[in-house]
N, C-alpha and C. Protein backbone atom coordinates (compact mmCIF):
# COMPACT_ATOMS: atom_id res chain seq x y z
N UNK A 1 -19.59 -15.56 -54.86
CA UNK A 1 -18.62 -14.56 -55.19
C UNK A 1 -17.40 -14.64 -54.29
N UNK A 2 -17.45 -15.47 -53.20
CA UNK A 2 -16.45 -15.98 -52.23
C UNK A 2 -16.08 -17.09 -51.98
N UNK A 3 -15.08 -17.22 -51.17
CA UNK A 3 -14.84 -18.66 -51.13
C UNK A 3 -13.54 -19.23 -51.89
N UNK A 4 -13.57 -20.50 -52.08
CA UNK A 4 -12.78 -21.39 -52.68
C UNK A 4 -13.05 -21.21 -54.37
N UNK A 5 -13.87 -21.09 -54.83
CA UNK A 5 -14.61 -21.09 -56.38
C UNK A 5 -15.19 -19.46 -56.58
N UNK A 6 -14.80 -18.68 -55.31
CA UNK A 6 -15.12 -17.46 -55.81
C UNK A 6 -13.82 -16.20 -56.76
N UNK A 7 -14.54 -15.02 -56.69
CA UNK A 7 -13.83 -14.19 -57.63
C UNK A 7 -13.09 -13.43 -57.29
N UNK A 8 -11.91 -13.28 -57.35
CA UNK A 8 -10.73 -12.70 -57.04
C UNK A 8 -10.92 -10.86 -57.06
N UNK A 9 -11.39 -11.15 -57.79
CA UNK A 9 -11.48 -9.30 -57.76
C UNK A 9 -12.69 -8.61 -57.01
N UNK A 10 -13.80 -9.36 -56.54
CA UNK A 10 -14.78 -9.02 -55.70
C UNK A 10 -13.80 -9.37 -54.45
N UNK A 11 -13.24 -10.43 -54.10
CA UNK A 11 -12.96 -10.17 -52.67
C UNK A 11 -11.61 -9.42 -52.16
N UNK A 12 -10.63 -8.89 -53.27
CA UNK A 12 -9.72 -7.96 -53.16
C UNK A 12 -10.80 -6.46 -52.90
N UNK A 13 -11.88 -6.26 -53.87
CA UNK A 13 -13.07 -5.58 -53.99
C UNK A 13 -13.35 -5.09 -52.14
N UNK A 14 -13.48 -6.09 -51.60
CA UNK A 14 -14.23 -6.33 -50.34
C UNK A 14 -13.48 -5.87 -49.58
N UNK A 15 -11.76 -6.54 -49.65
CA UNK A 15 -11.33 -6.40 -48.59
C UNK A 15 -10.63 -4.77 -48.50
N UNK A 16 -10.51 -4.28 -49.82
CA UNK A 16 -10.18 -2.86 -49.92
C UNK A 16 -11.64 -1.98 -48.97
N UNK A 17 -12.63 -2.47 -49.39
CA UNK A 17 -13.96 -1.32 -48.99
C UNK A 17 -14.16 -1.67 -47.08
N UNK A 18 -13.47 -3.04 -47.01
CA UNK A 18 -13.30 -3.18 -45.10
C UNK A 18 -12.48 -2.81 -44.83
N UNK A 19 -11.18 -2.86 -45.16
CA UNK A 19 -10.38 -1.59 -44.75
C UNK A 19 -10.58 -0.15 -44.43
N UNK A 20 -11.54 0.36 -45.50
CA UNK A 20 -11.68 2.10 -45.58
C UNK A 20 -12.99 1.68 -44.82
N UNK A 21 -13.47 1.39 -44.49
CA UNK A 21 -14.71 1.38 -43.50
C UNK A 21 -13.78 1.23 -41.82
N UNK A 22 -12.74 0.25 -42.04
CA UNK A 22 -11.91 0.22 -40.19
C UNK A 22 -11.68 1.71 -40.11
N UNK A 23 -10.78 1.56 -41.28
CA UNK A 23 -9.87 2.91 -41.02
C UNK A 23 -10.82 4.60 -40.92
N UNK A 24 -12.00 4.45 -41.59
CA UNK A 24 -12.59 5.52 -40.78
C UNK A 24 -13.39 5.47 -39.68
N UNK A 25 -13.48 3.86 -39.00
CA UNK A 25 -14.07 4.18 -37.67
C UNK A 25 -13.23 4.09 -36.81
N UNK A 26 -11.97 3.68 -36.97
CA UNK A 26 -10.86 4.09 -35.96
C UNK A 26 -10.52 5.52 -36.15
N UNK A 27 -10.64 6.52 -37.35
CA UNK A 27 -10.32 8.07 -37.26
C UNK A 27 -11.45 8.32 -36.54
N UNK A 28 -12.74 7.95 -36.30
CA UNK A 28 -14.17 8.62 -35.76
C UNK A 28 -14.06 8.29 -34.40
N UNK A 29 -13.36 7.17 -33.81
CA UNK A 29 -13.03 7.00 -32.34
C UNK A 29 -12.10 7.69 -31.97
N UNK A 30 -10.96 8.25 -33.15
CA UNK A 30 -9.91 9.08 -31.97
C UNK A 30 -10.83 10.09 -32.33
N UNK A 31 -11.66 11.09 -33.07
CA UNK A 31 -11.95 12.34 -32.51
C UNK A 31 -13.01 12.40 -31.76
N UNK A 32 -13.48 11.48 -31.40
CA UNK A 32 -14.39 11.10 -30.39
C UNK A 32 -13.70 11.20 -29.05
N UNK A 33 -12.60 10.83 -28.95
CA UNK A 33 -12.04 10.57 -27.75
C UNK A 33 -12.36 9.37 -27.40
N UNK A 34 -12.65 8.22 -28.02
CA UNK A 34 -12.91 6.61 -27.38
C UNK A 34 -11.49 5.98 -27.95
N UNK A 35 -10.67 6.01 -28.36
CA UNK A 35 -9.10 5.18 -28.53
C UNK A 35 -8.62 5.96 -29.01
N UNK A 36 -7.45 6.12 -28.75
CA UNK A 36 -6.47 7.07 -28.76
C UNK A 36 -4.96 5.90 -29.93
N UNK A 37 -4.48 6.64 -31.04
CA UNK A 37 -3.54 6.38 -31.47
C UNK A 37 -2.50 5.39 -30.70
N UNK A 38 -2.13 5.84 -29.93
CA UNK A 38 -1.09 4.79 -29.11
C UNK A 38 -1.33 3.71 -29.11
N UNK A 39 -2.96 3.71 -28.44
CA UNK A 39 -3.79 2.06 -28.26
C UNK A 39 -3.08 1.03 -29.63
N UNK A 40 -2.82 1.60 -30.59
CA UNK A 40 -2.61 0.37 -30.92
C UNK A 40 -1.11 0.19 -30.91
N UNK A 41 -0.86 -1.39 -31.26
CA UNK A 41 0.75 -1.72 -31.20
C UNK A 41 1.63 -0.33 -31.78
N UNK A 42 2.93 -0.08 -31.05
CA UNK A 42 3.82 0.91 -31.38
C UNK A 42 4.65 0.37 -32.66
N UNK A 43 4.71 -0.66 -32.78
CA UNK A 43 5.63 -1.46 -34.23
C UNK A 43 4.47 -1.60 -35.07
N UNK A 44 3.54 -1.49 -35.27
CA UNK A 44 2.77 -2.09 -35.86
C UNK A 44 1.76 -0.59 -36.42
N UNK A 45 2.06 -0.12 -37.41
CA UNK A 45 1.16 1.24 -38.40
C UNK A 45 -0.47 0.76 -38.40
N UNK A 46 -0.67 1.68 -38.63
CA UNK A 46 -2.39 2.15 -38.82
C UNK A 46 -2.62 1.26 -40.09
N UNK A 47 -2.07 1.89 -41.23
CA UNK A 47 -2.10 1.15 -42.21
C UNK A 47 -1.58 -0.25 -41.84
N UNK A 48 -1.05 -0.66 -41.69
CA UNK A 48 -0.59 -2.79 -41.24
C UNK A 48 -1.99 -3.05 -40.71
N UNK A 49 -2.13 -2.25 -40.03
CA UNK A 49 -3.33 -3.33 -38.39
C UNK A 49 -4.89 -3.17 -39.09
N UNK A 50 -5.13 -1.94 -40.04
CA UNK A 50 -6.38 -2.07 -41.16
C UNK A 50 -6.15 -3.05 -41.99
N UNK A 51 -4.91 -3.27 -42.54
CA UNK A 51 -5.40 -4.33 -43.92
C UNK A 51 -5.69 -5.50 -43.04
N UNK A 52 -4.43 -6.03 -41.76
CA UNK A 52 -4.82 -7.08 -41.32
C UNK A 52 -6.32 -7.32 -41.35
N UNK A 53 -6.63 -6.49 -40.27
CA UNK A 53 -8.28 -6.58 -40.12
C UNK A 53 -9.11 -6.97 -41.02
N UNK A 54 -9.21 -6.05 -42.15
CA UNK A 54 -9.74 -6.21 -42.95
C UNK A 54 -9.56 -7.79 -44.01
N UNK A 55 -8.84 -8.16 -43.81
CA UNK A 55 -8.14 -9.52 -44.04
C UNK A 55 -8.73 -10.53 -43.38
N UNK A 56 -9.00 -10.18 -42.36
CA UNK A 56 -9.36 -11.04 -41.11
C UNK A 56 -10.94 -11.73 -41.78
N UNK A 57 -11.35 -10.39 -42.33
CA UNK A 57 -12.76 -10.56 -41.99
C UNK A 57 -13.15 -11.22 -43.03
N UNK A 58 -12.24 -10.87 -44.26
CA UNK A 58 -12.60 -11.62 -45.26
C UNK A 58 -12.22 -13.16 -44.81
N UNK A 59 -11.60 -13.30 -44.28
CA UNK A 59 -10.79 -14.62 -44.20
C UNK A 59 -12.03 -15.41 -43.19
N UNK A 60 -12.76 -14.83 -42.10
CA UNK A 60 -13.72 -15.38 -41.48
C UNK A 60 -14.94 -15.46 -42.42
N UNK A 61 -15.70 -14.62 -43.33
CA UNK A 61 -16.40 -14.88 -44.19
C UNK A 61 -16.27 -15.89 -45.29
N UNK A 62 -15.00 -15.88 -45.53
CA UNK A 62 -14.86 -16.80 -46.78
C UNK A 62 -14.67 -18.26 -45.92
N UNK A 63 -14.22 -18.08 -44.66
CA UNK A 63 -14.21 -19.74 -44.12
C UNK A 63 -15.37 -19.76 -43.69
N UNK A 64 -17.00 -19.07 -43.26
CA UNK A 64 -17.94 -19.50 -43.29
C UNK A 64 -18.99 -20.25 -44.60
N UNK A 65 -18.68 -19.36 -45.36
CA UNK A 65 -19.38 -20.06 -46.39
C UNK A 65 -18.76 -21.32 -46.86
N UNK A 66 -17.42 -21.39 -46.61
CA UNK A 66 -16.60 -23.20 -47.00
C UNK A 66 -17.39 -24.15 -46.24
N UNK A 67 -17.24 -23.15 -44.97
CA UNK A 67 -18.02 -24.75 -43.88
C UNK A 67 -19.43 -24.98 -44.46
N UNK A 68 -19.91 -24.13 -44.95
CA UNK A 68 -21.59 -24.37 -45.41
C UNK A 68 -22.56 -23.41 -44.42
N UNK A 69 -21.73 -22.78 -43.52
CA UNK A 69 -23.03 -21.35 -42.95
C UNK A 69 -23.21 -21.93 -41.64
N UNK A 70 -22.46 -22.80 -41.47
CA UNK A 70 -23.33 -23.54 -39.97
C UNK A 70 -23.57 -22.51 -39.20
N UNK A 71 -22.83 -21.60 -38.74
CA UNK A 71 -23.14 -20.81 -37.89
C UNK A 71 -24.21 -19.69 -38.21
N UNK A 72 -24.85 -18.97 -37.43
CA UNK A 72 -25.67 -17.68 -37.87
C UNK A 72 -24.88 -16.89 -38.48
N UNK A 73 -25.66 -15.32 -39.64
CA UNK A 73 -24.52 -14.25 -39.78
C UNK A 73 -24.72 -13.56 -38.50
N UNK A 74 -25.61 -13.54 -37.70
CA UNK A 74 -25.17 -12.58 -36.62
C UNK A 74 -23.83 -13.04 -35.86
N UNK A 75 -23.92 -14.63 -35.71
CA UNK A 75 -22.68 -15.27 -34.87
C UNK A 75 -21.57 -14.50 -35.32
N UNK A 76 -21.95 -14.57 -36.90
CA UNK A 76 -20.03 -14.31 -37.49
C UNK A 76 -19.79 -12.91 -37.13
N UNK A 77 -20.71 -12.03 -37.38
CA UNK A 77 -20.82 -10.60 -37.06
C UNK A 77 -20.59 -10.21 -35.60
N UNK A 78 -21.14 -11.12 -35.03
CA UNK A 78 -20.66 -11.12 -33.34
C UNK A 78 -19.29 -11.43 -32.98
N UNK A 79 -18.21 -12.34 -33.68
CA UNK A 79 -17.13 -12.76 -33.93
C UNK A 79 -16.18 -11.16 -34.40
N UNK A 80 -16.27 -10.99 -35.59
CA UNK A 80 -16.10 -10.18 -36.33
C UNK A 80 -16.06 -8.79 -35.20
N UNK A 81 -17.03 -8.29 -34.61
CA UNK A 81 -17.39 -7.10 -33.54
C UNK A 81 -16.31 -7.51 -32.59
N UNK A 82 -16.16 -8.93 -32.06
CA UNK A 82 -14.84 -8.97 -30.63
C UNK A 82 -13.38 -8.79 -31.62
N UNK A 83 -13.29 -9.33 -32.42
CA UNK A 83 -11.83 -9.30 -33.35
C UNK A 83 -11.45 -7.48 -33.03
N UNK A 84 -12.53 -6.95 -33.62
CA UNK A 84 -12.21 -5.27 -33.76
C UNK A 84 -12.37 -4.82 -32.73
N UNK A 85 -12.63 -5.21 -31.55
CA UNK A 85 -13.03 -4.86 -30.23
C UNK A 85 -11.77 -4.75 -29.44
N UNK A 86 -11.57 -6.51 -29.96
CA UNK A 86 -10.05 -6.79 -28.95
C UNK A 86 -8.74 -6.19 -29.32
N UNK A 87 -8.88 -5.99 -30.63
CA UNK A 87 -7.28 -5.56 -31.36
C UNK A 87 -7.11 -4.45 -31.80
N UNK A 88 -8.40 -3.53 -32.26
CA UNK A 88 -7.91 -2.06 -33.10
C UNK A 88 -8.70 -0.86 -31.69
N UNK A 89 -10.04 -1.52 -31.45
CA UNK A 89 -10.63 -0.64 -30.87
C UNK A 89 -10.39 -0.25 -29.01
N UNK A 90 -9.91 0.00 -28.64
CA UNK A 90 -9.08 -0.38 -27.19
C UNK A 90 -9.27 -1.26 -26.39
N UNK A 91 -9.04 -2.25 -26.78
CA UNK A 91 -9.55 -3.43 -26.15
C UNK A 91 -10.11 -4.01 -25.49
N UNK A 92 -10.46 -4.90 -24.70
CA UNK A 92 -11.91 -5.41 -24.08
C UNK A 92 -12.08 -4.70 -23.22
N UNK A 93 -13.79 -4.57 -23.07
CA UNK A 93 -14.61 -3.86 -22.07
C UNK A 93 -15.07 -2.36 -23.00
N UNK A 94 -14.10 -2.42 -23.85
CA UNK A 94 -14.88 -0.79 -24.41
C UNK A 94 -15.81 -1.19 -25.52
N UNK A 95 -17.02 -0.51 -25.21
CA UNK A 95 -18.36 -0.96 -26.30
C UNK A 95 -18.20 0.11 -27.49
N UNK A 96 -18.29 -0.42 -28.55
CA UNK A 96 -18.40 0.42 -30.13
C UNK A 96 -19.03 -0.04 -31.03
């Protein structure tokens, strides 16, 4: 359903439902008090830095299955966890 030979509307599908999954765990960290709005770039909107993300991830999933899976899904998921770690969620050292 991904990939090079996959379906366009499942992974527009995908990358809409990883977006609204960032974007409400970045609203659940600011009322948490674990990242604060500012944290992220001042040029750069809430909305921009979710789709990126969410982009991202598709874009790392769909280049795993091209390569053929070599890696574990936990690897990619472990990948995937520093991406959102380093860039939306206040960046390294904070655990989420």
């Amino acid at each position: 359903m991904m990939g090079s030979d996959g379906d366009p509307w499942f992974t527009a599908h995908m990358r809409e439902h990883l977006a609204s999954m960032t974007e409400q765990r970045i609203l659940a960290r600011e009322k948490l008090q674990l990242v604060s709005p500012k944290d992220l770039p001042k040029r750069i909107s809430r909305k921009v830095a979710v789709s990126v993300i969410a982009a991202s991830f598709v874009g790392i999933v769909s280049w795993w299955l091209e390569d053929g899976m070599k890696h574990s899904p936990e690897q990619v998921a472990a990948w995937m966890r520093h991406l959102m770690k380093g860039h939306l969620m206040g960046g390294p050292g904070k655990e989420g």
